[in-house]
Protein backbone atom coordinates (compact mmCIF):
# COMPACT_ATOMS: atom_id res chain seq x y z
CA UNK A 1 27.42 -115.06 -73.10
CA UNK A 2 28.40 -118.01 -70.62
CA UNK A 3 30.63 -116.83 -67.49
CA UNK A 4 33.32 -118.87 -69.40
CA UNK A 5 32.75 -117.14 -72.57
CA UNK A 6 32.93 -113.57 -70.07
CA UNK A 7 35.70 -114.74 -68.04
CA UNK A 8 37.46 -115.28 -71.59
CA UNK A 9 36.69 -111.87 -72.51
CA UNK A 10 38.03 -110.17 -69.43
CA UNK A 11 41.09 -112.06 -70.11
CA UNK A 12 41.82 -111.31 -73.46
CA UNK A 13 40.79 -107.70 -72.35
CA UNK A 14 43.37 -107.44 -69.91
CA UNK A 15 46.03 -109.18 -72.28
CA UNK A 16 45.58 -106.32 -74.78
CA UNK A 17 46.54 -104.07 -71.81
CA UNK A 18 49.47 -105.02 -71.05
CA UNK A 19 51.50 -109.15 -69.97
CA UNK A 20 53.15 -109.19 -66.90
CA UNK A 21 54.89 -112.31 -66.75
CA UNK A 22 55.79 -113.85 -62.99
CA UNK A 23 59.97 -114.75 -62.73
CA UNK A 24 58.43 -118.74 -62.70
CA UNK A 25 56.60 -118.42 -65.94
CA UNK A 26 59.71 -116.81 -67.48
CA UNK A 27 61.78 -119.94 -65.95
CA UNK A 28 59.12 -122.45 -67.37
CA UNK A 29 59.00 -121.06 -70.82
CA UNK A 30 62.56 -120.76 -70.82
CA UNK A 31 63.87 -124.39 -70.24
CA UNK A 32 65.84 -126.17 -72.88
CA UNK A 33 63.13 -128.66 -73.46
CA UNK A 34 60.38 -125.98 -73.74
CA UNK A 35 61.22 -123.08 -75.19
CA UNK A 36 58.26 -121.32 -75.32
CA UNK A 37 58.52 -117.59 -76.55
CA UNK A 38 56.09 -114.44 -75.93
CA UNK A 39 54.04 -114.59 -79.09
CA UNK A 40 53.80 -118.20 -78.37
CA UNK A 41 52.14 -117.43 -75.13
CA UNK A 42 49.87 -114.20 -76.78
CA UNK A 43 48.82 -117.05 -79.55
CA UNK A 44 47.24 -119.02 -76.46
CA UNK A 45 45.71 -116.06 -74.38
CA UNK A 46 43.89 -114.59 -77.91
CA UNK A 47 43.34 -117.78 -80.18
CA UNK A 48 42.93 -121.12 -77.62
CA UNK A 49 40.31 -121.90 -75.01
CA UNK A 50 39.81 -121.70 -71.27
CA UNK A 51 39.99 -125.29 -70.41
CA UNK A 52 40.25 -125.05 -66.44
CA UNK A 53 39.31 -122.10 -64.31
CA UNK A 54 39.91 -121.95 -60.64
CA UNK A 55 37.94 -119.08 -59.33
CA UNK A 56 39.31 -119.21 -55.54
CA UNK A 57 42.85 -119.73 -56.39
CA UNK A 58 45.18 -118.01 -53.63
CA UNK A 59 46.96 -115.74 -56.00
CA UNK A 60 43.54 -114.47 -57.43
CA UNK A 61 41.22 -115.67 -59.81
CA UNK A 62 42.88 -117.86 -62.80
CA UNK A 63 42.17 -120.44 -65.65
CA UNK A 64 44.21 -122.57 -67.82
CA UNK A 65 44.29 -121.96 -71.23
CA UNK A 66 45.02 -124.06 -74.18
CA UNK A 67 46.32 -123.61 -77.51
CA UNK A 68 48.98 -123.85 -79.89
CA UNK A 69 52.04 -121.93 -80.03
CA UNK A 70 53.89 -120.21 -83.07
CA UNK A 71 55.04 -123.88 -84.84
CA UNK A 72 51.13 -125.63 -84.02
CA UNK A 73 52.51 -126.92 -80.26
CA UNK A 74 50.46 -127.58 -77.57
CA UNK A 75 50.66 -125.38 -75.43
CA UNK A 76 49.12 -124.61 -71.62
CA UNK A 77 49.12 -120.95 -70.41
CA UNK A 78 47.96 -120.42 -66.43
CA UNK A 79 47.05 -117.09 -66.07
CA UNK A 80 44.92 -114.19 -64.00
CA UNK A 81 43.83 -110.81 -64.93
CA UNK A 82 44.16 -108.13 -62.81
CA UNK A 83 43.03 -104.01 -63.01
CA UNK A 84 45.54 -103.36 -65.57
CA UNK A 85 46.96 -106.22 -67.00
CA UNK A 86 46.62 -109.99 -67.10
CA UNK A 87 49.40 -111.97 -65.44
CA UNK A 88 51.40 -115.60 -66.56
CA UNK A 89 51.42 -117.38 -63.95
CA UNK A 90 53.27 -120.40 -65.96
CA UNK A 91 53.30 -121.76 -69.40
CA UNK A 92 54.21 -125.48 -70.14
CA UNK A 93 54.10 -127.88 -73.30
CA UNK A 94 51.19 -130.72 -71.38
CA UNK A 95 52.06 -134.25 -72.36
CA UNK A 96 49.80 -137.20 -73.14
CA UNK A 97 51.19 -138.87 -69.90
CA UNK A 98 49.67 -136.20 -67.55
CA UNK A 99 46.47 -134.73 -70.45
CA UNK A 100 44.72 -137.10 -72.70
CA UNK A 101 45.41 -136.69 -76.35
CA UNK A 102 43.85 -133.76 -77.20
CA UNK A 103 45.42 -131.78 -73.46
CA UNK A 104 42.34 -130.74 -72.39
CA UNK A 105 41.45 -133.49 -69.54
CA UNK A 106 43.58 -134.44 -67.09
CA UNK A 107 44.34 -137.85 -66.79
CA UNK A 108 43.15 -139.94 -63.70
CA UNK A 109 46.50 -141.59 -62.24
């Protein structure tokens, strides 16, 4: 097992746990153009990928997930697991402007 594949595990294993998610995250999922619910965001964390990871970031280790939500969106889930849960930083629908088509690398602007 890779330390993605690991870091993946600890993540999901934290999930099962318990979800806190941060007053942004609930704001960002929450916006008329988003709309992104809970399962959508439990879809991501157990079925989609780890596609950035950012091991010194200042509120603790975190990675950026993708995967699709409840109706096959796109969806981007920033997150960090802690001792007894895993925390949502912020989840987001990425758009071709910013990702290239298939969200996974960021476009160059």
């Amino acid at each position: 097992m890779d330390v993605n594949e690991r870091y993946l595990s600890l993540v999901r294993e934290k999930a099962k746990r318990k979800i806190l998610f941060v007053p942004h995250a609930l704001r960002q999922m929450s916006r008329a153009d988003r709309m992104i619910t809970v399962s959508d965001v439990r879809k991501v964390i157990f079925e989609g990928e780890i596609i950035e990871d950012y091991p010194r970031d200042k509120r603790g280790h975190s990675c950026l997930m993708l995967g699709t939500g409840m109706d096959g969106r796109a969806i981007h889930v920033v997150c960090s697991p802690k001792d007894e849960y895993l925390v949502i930083i912020t989840a987001y629908l990425p758009t071709e402007h910013e990702w290239g088509q298939d969200f996974r690398v960021r476009r160059k602007n």
